[in-house]
Protein backbone atom coordinates (compact mmCIF):
# COMPACT_ATOMS: atom_id res chain seq x y z
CA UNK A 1 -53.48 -59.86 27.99
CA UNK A 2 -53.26 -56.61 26.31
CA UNK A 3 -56.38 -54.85 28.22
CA UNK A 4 -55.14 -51.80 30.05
CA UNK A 5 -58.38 -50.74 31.36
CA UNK A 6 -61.94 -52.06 32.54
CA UNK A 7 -64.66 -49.64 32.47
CA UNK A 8 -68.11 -50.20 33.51
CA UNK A 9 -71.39 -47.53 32.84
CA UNK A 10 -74.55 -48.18 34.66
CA UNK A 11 -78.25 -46.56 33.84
CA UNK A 12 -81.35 -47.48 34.49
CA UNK A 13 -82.05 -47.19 30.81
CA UNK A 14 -80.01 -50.38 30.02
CA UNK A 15 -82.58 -52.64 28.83
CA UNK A 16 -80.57 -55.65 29.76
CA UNK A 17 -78.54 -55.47 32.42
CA UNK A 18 -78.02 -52.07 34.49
CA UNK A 19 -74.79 -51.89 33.98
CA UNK A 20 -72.61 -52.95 30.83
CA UNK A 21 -68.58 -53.47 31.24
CA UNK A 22 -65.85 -53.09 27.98
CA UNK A 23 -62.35 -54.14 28.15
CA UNK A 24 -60.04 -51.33 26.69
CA UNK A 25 -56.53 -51.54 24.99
CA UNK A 26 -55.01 -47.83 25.28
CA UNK A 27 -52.62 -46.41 22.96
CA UNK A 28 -51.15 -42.58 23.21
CA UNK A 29 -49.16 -41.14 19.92
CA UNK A 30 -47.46 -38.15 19.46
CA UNK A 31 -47.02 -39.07 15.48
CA UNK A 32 -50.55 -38.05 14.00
CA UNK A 33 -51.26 -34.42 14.09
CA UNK A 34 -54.17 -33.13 16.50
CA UNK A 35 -57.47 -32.72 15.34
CA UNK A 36 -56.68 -35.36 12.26
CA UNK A 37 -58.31 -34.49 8.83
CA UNK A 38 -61.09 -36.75 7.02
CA UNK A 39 -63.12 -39.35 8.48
CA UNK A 40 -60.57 -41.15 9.74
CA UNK A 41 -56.98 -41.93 10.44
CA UNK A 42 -54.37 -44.86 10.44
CA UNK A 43 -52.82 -46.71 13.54
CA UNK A 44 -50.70 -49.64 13.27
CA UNK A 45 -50.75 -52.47 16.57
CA UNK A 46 -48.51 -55.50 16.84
CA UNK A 47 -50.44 -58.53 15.08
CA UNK A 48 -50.31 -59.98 18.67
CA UNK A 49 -52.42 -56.95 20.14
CA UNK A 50 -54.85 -56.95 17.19
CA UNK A 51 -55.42 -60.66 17.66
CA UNK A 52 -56.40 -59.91 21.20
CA UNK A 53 -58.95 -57.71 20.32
CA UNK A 54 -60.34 -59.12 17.16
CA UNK A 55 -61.19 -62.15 18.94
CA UNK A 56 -64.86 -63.01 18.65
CA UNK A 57 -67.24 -64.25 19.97
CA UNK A 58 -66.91 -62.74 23.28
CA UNK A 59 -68.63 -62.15 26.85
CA UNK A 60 -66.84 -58.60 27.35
CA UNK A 61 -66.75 -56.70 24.36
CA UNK A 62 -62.80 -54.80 23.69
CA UNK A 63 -62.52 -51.45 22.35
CA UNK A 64 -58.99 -49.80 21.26
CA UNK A 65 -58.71 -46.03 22.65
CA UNK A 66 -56.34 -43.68 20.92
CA UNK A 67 -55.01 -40.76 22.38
CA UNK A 68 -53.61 -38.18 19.90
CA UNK A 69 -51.28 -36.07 21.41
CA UNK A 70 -48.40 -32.81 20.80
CA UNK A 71 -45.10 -33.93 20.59
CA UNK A 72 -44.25 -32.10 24.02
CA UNK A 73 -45.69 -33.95 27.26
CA UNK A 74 -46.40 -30.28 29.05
CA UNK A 75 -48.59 -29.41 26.36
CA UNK A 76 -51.39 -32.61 27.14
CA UNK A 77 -50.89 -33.90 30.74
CA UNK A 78 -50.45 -32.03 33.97
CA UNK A 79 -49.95 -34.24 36.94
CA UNK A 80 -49.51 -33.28 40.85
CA UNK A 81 -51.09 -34.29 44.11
CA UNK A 82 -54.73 -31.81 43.27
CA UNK A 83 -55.02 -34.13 40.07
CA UNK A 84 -54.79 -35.71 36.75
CA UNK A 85 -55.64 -33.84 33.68
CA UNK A 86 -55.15 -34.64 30.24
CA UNK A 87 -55.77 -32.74 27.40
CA UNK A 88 -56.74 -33.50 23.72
CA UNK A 89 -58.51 -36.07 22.10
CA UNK A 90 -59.12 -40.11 22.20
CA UNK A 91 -60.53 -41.64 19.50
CA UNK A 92 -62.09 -45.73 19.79
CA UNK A 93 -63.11 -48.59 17.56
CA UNK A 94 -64.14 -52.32 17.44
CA UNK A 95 -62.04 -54.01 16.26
CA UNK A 96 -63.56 -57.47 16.56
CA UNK A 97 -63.76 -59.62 13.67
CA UNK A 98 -60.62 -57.42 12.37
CA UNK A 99 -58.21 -59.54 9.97
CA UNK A 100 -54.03 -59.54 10.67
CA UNK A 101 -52.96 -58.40 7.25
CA UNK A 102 -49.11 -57.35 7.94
CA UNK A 103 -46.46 -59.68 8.38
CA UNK A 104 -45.86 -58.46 12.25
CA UNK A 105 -48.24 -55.19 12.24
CA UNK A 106 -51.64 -54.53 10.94
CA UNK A 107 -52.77 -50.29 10.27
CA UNK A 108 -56.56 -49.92 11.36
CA UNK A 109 -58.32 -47.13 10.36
CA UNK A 110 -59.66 -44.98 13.50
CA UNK A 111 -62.93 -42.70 12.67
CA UNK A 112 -62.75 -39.46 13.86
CA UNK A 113 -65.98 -39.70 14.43
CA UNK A 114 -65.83 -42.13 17.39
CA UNK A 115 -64.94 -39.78 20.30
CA UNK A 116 -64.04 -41.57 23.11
CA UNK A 117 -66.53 -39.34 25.48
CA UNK A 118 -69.25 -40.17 28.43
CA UNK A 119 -71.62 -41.22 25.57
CA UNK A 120 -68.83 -43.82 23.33
């Protein structure tokens, strides 16, 4: 279905519910330099994926994460049995509502200013 992830925040100052859940499509790409300049940047999904999460109205909201990444693996991820760590940064967006506009693949713009952090 295209959602790679399920993540779900609870705090008590929630005014609705205490605790809201997003489903999240996660991309990783090597071809966009680090630390990208202006106030945003271009990534191109399959019109499939992009029709997945344009798709309105819905009960669980969908947010696409990008991770921007070096070119060499060893310079963002260790991995071993005392952890996981991965380095750099992930950018998100809504992308509901969004219109195909390519033949197979549609480029969304990304803002830089949507860091995917404890507070997105």
């Amino acid at each position: 279905n295209g959602i790679d992830w399920h993540v779900s925040h609870g705090a008590p100052a929630h005014t609705v519910d205490d605790e809201v859940t997003i489903k999240v499509q996660l991309k990783c790409t090597y071809q966009i330099p680090p630390h990208p300049a202006g106030g945003a940047f271009s990534f191109t999904l399959d019109n499939a994926h992009l029709v997945k999460l344009a798709r309105t109205p819905v009960s669980v909201h969908k947010i696409l994460v990008v991770m921007i990444v070096p070119r060499s693996q060893d310079d963002w991820l260790r991995a071993g049995p005392g952890g996981l760590a991965l380095r750099h940064c992930c950018y998100w967006t809504n992308l509901a509502g969004h219109a195909v506009t390519g033949r197979y693949r549609t480029t969304v713009r990304i803002p830089t200013s949507r860091i995917f952090d404890d507070r997105a």
